[in-house]
C-alpha atoms as a PDB file:
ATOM      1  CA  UNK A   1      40.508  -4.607 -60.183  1.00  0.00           C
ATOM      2  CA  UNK A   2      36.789  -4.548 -59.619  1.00  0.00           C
ATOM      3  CA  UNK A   3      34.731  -1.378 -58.878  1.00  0.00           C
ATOM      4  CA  UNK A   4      32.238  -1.392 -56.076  1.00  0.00           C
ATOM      5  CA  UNK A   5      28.850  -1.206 -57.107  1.00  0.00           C
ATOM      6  CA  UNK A   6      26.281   1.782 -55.879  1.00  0.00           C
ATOM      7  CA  UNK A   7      22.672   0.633 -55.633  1.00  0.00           C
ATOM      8  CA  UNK A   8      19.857   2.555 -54.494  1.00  0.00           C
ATOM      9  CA  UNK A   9      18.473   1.813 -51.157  1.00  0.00           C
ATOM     10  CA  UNK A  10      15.379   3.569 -49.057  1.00  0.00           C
ATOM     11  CA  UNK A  11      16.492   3.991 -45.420  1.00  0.00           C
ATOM     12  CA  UNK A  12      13.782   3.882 -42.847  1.00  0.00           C
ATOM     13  CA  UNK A  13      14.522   5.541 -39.308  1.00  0.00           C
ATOM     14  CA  UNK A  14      13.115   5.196 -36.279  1.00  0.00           C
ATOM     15  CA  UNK A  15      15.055   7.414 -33.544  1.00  0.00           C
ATOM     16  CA  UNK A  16      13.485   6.099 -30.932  1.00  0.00           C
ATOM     17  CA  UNK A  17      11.695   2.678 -31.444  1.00  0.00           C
ATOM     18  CA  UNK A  18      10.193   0.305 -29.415  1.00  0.00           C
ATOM     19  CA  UNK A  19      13.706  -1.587 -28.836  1.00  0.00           C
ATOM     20  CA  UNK A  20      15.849   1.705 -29.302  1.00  0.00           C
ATOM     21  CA  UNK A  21      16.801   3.817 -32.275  1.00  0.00           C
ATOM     22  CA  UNK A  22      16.834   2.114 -35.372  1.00  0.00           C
ATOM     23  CA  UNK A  23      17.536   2.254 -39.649  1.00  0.00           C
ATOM     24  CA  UNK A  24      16.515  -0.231 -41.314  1.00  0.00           C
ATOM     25  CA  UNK A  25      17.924  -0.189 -44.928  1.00  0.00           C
ATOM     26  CA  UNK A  26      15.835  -1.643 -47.928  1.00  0.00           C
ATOM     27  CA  UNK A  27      16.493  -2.248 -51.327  1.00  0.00           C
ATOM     28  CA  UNK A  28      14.118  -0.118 -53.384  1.00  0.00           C
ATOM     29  CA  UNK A  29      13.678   1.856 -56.347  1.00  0.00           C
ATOM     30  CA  UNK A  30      12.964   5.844 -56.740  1.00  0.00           C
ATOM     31  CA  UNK A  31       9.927   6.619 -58.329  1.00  0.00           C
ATOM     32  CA  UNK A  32       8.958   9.510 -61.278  1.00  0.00           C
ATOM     33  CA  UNK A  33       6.286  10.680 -62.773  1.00  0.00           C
ATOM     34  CA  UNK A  34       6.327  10.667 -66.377  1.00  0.00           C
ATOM     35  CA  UNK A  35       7.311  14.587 -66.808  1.00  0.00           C
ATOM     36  CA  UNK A  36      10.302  13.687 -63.961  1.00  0.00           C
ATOM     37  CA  UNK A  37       8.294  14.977 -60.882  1.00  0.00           C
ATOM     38  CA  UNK A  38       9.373  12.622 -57.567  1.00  0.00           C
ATOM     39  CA  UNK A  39       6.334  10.258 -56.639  1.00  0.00           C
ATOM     40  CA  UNK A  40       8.274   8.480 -53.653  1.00  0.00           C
ATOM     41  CA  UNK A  41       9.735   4.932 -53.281  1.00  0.00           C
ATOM     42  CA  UNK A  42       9.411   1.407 -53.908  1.00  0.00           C
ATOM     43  CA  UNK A  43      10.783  -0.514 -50.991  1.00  0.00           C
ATOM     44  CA  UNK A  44      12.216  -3.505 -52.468  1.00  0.00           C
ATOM     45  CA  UNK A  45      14.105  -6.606 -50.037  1.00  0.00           C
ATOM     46  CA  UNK A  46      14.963  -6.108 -46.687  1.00  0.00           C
ATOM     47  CA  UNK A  47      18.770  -5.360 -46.402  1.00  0.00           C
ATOM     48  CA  UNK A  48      19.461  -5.151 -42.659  1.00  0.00           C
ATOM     49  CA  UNK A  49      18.446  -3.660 -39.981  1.00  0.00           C
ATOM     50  CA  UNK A  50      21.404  -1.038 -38.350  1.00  0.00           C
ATOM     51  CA  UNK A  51      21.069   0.043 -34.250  1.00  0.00           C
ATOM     52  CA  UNK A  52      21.908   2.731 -32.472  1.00  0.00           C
ATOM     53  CA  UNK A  53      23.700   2.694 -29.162  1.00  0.00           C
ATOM     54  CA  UNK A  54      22.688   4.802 -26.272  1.00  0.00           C
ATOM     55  CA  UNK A  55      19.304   5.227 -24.380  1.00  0.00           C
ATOM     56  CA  UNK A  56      18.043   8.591 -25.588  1.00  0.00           C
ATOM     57  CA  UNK A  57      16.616   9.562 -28.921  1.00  0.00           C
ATOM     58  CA  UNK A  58      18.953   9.768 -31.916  1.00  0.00           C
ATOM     59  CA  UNK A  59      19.646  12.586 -33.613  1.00  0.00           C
ATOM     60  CA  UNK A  60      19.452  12.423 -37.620  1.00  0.00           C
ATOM     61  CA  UNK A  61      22.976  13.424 -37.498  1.00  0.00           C
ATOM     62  CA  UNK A  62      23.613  10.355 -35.532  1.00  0.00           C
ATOM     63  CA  UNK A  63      21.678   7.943 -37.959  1.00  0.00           C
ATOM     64  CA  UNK A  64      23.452   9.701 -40.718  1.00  0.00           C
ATOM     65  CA  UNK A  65      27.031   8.849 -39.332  1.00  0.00           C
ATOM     66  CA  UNK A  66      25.637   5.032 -38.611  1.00  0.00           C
ATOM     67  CA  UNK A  67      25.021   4.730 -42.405  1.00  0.00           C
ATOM     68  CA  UNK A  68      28.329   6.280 -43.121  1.00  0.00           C
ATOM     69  CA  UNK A  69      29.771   3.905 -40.833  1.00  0.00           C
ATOM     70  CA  UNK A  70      28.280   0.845 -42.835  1.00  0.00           C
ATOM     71  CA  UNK A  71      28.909   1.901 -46.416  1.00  0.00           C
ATOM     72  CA  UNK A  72      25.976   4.268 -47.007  1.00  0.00           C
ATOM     73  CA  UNK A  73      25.343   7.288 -47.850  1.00  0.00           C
ATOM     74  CA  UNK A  74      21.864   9.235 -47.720  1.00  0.00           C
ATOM     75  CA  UNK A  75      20.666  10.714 -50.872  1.00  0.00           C
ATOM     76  CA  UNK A  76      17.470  12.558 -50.413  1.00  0.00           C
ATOM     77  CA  UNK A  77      16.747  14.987 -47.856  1.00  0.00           C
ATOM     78  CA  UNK A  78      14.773  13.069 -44.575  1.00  0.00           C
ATOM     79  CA  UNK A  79      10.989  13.134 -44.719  1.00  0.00           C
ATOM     80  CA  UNK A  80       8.671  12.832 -41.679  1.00  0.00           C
ATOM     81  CA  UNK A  81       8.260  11.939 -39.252  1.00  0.00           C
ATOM     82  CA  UNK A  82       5.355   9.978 -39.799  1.00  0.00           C
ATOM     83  CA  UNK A  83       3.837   8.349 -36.840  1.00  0.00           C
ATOM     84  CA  UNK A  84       3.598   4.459 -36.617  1.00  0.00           C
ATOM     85  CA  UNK A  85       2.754   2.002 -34.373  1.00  0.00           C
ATOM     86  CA  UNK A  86       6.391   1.497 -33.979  1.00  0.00           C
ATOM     87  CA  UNK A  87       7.098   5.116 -33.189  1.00  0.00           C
ATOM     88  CA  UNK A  88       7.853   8.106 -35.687  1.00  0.00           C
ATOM     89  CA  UNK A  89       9.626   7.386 -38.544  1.00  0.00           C
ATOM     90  CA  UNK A  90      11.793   9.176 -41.113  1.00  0.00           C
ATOM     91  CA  UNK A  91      12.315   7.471 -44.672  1.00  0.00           C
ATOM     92  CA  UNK A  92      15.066   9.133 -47.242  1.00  0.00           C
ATOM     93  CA  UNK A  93      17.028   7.637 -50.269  1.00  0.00           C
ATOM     94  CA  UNK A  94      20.051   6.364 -50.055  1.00  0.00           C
ATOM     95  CA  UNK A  95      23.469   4.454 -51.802  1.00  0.00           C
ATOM     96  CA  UNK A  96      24.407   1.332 -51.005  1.00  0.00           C
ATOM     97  CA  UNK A  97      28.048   0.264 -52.006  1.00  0.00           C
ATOM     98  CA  UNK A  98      28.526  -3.435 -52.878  1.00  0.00           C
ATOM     99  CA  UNK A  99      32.368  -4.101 -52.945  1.00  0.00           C
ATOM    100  CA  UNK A 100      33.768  -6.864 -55.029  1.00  0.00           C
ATOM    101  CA  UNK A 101      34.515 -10.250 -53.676  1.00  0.00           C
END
């Protein structure tokens, strides 16, 4: 029996985008400085992009249990939000499981 494999994904969130709330889940890699200090992320591939239902903003609760739903889990606690021209955004690490085939 085959274990599922973790890999480390960034997770980009936009509560309340131009076409509704919205994570969209990269692969990626965490970055260190030399002495260990955290220097951010290095977005890798595009995984997929996961939606949100309802009208409204989402909560980061809410984005949280979307992940959950889809086999992540968030890592890192969320920074932002940093305004872009698709609306704020909050970026955090994440785990990705891969289950066998």
């Amino acid at each position: 029996m085959s274990e599922a494999i973790e890999e480390t994904v960034i997770v980009m969130a936009y509560p309340e985008g131009l076409d509704g709330a919205v994570v969209h889940v990269f692969g990626g890699e965490v970055l260190f400085s030399e002495n260990g200090e955290f220097l951010g992320w290095d977005p890798g591939d595009w995984w997929e992009s996961l939606t949100l239902d309802g009208d409204g903003p989402a909560a980061l609760d809410d984005i949280d249990a979307v992940l959950t739903t889809h086999g992540y889990r968030r890592t890192s606690t969320w920074i932002g939000p940093v305004v872009t021209r698709r609306g704020e955004r909050y970026t955090a690490g994440g785990i990705g499981r891969i289950e066998p085939v």
